[in-house]
PDB file of N, CA and C in Angstrom:
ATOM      1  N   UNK A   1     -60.810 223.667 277.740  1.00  0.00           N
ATOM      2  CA  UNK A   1     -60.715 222.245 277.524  1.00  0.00           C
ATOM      3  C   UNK A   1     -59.670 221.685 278.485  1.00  0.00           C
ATOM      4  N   UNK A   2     -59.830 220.568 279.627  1.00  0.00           N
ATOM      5  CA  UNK A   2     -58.886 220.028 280.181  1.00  0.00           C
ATOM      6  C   UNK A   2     -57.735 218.712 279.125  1.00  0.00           C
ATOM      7  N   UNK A   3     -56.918 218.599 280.185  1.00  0.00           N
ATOM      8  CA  UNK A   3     -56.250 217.863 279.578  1.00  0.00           C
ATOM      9  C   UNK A   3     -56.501 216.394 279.229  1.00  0.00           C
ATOM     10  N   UNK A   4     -57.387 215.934 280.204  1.00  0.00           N
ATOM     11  CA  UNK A   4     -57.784 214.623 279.938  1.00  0.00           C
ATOM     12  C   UNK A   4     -58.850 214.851 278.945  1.00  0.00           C
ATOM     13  N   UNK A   5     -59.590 215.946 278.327  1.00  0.00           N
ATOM     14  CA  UNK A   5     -60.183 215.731 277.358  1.00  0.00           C
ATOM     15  C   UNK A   5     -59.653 215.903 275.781  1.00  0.00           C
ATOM     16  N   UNK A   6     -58.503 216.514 276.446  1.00  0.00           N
ATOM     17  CA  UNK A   6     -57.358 216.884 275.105  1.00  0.00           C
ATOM     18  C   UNK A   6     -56.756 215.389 274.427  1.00  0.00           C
ATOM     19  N   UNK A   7     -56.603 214.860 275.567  1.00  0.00           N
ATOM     20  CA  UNK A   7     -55.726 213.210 275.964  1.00  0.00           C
ATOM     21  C   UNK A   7     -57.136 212.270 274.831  1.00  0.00           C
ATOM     22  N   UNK A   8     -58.210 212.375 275.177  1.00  0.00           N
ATOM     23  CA  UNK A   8     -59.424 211.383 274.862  1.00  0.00           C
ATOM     24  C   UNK A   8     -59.470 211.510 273.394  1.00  0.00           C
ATOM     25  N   UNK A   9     -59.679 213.283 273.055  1.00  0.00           N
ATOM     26  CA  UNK A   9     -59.727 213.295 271.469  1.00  0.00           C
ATOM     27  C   UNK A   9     -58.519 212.705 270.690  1.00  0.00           C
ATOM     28  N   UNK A  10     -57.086 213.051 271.181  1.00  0.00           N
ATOM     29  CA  UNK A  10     -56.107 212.485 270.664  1.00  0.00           C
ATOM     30  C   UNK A  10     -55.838 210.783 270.368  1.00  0.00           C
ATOM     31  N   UNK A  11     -56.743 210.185 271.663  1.00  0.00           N
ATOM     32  CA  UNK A  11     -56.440 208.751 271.870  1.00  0.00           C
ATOM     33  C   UNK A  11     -58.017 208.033 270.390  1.00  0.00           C
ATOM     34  N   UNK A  12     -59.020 209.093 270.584  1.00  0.00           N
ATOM     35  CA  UNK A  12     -60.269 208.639 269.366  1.00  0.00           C
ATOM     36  C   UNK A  12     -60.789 209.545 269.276  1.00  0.00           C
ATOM     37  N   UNK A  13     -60.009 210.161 268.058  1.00  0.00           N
ATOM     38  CA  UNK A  13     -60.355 211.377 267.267  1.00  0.00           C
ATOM     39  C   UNK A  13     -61.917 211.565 266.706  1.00  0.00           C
ATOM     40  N   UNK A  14     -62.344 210.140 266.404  1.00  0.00           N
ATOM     41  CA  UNK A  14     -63.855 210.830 265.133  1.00  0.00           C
ATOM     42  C   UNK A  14     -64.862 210.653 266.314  1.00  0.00           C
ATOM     43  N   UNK A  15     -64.544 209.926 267.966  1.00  0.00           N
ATOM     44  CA  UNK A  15     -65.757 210.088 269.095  1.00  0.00           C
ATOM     45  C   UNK A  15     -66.251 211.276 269.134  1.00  0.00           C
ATOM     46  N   UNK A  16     -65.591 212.302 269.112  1.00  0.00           N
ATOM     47  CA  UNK A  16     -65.916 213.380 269.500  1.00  0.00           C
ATOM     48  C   UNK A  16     -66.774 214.312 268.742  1.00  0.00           C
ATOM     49  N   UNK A  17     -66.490 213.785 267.041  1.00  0.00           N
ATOM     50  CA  UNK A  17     -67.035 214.291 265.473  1.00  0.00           C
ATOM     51  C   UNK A  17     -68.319 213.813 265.638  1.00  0.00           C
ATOM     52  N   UNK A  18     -69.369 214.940 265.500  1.00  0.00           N
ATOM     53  CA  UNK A  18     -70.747 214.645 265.604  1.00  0.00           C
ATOM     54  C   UNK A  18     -70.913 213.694 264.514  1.00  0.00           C
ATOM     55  N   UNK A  19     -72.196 212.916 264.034  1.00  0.00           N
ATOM     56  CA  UNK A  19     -72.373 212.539 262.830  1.00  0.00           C
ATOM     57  C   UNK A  19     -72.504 213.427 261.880  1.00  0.00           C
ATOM     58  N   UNK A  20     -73.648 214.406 261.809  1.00  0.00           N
ATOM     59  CA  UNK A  20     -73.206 215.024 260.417  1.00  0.00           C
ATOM     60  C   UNK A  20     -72.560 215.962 260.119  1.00  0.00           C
ATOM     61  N   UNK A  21     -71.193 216.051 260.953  1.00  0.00           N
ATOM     62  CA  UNK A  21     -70.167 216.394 260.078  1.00  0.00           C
ATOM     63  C   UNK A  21     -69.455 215.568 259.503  1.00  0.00           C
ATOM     64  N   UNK A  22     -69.478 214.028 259.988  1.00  0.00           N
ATOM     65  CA  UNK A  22     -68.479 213.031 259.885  1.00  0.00           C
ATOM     66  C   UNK A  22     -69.093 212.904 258.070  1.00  0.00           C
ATOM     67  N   UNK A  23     -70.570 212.609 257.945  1.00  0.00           N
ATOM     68  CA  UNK A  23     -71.902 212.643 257.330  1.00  0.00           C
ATOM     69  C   UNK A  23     -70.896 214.026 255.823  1.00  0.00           C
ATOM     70  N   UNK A  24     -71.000 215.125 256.092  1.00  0.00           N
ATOM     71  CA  UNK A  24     -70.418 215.764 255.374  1.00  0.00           C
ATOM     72  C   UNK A  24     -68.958 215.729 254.966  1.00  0.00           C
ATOM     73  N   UNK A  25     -68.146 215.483 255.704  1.00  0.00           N
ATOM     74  CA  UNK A  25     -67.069 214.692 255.217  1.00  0.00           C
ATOM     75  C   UNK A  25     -67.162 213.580 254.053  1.00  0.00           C
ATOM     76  N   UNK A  26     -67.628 212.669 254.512  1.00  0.00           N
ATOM     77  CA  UNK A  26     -67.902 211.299 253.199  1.00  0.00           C
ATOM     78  C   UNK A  26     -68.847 212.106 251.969  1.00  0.00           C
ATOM     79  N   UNK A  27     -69.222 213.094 252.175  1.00  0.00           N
ATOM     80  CA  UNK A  27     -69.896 213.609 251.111  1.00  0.00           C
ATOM     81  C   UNK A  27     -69.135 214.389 250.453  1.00  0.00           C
ATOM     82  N   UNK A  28     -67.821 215.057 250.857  1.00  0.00           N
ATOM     83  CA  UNK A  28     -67.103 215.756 250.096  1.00  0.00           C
ATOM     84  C   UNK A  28     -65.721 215.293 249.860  1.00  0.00           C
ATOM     85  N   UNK A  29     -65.396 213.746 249.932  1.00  0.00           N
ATOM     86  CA  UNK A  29     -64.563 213.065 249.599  1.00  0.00           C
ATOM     87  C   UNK A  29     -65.270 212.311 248.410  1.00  0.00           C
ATOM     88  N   UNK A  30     -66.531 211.562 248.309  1.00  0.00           N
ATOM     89  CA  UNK A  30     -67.026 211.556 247.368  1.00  0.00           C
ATOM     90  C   UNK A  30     -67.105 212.163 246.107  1.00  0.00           C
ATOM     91  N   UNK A  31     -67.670 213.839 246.534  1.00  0.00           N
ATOM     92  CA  UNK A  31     -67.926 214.761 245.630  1.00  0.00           C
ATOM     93  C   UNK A  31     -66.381 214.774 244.635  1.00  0.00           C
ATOM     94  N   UNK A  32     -65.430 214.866 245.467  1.00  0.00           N
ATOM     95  CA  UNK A  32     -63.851 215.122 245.053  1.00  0.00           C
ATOM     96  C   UNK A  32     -63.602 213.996 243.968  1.00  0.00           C
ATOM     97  N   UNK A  33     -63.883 212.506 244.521  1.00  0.00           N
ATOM     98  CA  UNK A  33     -63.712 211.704 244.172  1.00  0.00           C
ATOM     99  C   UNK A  33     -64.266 211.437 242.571  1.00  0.00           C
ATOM    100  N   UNK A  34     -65.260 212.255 241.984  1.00  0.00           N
ATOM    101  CA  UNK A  34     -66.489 211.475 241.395  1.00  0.00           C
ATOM    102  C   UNK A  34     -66.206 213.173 240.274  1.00  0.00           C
ATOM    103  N   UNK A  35     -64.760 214.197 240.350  1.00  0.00           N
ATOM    104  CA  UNK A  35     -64.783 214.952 240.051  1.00  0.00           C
ATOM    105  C   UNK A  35     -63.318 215.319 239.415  1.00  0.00           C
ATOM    106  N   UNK A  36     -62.380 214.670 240.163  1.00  0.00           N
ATOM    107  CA  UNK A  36     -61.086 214.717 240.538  1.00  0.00           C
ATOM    108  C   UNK A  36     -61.030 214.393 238.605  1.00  0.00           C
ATOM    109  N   UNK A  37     -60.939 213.765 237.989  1.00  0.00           N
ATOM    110  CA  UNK A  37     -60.178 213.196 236.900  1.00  0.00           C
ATOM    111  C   UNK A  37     -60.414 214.203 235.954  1.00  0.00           C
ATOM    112  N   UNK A  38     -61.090 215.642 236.059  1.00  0.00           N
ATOM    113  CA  UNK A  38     -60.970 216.799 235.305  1.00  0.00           C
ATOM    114  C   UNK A  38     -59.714 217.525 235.595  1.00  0.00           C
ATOM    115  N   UNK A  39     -59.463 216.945 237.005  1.00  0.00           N
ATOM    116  CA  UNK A  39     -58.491 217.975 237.321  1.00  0.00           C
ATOM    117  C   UNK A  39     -58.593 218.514 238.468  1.00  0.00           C
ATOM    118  N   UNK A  40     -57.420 218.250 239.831  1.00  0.00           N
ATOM    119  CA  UNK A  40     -57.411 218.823 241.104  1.00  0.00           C
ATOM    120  C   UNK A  40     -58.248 220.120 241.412  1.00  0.00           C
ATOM    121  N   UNK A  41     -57.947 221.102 240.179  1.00  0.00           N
ATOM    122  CA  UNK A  41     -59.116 222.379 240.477  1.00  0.00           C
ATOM    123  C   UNK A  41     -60.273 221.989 240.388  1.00  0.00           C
ATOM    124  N   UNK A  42     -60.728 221.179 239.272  1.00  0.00           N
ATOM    125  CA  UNK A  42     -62.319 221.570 239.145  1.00  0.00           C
ATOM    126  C   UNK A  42     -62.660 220.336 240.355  1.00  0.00           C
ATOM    127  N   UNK A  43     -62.205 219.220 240.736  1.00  0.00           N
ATOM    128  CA  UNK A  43     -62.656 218.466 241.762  1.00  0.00           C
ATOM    129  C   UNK A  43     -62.863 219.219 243.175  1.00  0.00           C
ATOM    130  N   UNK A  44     -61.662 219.547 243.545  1.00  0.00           N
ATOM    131  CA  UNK A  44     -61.804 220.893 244.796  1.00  0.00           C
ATOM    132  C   UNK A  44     -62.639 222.054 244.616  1.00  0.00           C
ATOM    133  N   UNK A  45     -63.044 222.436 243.198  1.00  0.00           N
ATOM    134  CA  UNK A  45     -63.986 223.292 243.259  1.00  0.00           C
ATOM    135  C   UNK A  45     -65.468 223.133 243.212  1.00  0.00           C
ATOM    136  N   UNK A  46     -65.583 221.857 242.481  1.00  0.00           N
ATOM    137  CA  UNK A  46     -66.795 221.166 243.112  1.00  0.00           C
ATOM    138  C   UNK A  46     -67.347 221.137 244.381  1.00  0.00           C
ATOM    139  N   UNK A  47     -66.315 220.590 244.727  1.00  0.00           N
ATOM    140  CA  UNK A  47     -66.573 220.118 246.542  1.00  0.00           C
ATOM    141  C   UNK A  47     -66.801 221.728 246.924  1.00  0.00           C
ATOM    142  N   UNK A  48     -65.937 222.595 246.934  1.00  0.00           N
ATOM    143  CA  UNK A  48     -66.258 224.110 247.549  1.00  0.00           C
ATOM    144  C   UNK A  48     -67.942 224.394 246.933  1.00  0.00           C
ATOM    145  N   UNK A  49     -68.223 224.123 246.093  1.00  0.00           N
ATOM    146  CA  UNK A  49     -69.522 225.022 245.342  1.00  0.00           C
ATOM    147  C   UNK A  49     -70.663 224.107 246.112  1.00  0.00           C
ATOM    148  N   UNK A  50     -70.384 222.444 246.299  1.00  0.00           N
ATOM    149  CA  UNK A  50     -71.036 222.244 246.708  1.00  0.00           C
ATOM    150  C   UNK A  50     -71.554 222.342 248.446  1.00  0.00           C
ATOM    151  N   UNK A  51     -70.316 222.481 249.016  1.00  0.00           N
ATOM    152  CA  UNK A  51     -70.458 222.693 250.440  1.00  0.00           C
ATOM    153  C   UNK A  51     -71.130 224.398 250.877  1.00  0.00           C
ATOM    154  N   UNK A  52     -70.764 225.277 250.232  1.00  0.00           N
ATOM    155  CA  UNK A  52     -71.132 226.682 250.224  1.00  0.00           C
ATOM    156  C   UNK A  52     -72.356 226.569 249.423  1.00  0.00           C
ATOM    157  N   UNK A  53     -73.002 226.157 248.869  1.00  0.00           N
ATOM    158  CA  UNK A  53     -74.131 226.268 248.066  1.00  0.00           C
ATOM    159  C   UNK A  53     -75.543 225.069 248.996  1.00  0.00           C
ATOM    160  N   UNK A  54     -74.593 224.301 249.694  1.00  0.00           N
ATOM    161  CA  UNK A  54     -75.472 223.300 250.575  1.00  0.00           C
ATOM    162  C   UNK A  54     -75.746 224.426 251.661  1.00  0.00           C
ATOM    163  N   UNK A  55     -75.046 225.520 252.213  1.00  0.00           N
ATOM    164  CA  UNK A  55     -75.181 225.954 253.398  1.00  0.00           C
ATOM    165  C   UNK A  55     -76.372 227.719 252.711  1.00  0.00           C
ATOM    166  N   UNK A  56     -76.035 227.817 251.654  1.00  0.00           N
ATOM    167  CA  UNK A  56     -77.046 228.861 251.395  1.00  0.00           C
ATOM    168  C   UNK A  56     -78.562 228.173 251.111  1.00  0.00           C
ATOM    169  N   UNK A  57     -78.482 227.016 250.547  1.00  0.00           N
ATOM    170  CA  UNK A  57     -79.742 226.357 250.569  1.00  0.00           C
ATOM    171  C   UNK A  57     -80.457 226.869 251.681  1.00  0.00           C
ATOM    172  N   UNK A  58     -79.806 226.084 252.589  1.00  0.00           N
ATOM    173  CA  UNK A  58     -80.243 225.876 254.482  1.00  0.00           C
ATOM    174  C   UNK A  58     -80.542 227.358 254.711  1.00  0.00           C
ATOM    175  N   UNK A  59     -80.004 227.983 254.327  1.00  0.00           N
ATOM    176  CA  UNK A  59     -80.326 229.376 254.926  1.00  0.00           C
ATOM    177  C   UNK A  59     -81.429 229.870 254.441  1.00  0.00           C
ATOM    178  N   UNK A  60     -81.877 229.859 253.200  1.00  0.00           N
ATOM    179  CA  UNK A  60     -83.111 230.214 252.563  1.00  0.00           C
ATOM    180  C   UNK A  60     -84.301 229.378 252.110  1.00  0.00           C
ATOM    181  N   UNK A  61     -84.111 227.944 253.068  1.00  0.00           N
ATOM    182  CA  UNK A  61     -84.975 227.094 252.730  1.00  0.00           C
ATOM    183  C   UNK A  61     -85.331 226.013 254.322  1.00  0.00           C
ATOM    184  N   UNK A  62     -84.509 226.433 255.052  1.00  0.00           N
ATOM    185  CA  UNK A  62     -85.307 225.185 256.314  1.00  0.00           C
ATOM    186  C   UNK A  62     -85.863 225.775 257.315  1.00  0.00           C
ATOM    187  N   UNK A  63     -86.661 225.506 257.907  1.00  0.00           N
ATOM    188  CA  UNK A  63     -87.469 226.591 258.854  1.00  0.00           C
ATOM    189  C   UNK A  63     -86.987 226.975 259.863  1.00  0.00           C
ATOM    190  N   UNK A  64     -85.798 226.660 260.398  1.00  0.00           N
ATOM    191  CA  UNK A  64     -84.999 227.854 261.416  1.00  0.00           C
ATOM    192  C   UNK A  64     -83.984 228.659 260.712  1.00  0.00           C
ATOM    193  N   UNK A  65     -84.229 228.319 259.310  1.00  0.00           N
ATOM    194  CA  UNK A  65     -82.820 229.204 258.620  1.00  0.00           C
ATOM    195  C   UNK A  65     -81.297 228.947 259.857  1.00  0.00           C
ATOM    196  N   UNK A  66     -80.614 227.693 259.308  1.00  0.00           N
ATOM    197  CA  UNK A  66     -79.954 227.494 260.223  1.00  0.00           C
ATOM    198  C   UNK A  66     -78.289 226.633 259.237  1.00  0.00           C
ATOM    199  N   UNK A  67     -77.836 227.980 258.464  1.00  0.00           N
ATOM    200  CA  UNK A  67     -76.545 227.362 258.171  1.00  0.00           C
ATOM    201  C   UNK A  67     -74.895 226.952 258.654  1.00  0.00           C
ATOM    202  N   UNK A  68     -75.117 226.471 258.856  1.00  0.00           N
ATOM    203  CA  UNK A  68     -73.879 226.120 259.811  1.00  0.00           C
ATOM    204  C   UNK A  68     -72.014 225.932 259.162  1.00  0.00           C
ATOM    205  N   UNK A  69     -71.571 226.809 259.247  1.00  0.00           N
ATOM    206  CA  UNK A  69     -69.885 227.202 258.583  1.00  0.00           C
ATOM    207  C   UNK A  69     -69.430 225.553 258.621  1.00  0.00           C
ATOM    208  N   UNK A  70     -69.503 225.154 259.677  1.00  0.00           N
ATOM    209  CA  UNK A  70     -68.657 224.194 260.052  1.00  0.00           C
ATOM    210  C   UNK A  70     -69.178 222.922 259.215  1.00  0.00           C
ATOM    211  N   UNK A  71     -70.183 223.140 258.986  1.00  0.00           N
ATOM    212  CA  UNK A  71     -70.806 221.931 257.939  1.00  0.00           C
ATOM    213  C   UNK A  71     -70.279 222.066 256.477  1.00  0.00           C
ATOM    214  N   UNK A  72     -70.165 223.154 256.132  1.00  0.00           N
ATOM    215  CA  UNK A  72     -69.163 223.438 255.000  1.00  0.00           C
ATOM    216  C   UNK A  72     -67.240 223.024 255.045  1.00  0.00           C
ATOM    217  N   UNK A  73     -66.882 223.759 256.320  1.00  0.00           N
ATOM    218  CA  UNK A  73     -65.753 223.198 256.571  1.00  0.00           C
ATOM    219  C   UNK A  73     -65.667 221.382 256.533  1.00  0.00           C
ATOM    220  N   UNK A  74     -66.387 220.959 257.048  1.00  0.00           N
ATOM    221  CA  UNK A  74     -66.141 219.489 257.045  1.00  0.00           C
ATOM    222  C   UNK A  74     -66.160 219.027 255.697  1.00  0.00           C
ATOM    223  N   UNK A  75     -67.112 219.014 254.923  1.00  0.00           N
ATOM    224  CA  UNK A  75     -67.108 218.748 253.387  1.00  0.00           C
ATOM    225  C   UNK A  75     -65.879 219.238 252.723  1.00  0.00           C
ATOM    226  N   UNK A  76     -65.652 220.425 253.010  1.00  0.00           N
ATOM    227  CA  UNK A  76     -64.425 221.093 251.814  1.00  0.00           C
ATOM    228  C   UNK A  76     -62.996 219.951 252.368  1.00  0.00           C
ATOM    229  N   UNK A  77     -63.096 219.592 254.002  1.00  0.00           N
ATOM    230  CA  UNK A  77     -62.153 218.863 254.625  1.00  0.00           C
ATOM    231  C   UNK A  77     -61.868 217.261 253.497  1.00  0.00           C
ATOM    232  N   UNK A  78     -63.463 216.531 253.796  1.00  0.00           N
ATOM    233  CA  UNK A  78     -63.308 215.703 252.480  1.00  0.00           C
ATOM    234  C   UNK A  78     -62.530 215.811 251.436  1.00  0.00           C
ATOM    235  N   UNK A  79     -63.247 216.674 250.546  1.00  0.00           N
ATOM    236  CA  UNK A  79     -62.668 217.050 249.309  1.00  0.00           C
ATOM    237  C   UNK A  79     -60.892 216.757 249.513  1.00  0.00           C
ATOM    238  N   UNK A  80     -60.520 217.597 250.541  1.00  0.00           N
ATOM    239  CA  UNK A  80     -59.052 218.034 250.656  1.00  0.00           C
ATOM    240  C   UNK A  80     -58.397 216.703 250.998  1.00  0.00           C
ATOM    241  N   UNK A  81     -58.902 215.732 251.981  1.00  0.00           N
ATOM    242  CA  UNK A  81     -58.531 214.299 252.309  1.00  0.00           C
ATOM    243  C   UNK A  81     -58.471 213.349 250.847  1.00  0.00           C
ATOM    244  N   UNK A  82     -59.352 213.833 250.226  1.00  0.00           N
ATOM    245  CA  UNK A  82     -59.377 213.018 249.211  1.00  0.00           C
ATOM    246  C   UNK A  82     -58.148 213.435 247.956  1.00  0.00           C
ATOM    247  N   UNK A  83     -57.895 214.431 248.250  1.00  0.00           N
ATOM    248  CA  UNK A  83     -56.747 215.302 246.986  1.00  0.00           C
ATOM    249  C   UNK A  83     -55.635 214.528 248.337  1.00  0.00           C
ATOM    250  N   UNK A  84     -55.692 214.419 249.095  1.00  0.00           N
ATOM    251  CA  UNK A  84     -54.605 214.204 249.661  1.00  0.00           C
ATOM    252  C   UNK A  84     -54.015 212.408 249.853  1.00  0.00           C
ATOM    253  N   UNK A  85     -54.886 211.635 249.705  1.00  0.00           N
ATOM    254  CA  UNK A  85     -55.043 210.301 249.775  1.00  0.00           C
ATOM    255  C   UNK A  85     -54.609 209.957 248.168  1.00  0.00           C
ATOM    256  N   UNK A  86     -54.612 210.776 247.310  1.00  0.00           N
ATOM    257  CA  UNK A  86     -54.337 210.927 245.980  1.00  0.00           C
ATOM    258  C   UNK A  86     -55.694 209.992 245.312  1.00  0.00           C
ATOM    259  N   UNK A  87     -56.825 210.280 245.310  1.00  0.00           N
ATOM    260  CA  UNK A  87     -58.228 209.471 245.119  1.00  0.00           C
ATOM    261  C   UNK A  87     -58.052 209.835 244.324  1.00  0.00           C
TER     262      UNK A  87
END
């Protein structure tokens, strides 16, 4: 990675964030959100069951079998933005 592309992400961070991870993010700030008032665990564990359970779907159900880690990471990221924003 050069520096002027180091410089670009720093100057607009979510340009660079495909949509659906951005897409999975708002889905696991949601999830957090819509979970949270049981309790920081079971809201964060929501969001985990649902991001890991979205990516085994994909694996045993779309026709390139094509689950992607990072699509999980972004969601669990939600979740964690949202425990952190105090939602």
């Amino acid at each position: 990675m050069k520096l002027a592309d180091i410089l670009a992400f720093a100057v607009n961070p979510l340009r660079n964030v495909p949509a659906d991870k951005q897409g999975h993010f708002i889905i696991g700030l949601i999830a957090y959100m819509a979970f949270h008032f049981a309790g920081v665990a079971v809201g964060l564990g929501v969001v985990a069951v649902l991001a890991v359970g979205k990516e085994i779907h994909d694996w045993f159900h779309r026709d390139r079998h094509t689950p992607d880690v990072w699509d999980a990471v972004a969601t669990m990221a939600g979740g964690v933005a949202g425990y952190i924003c105090g939602l």
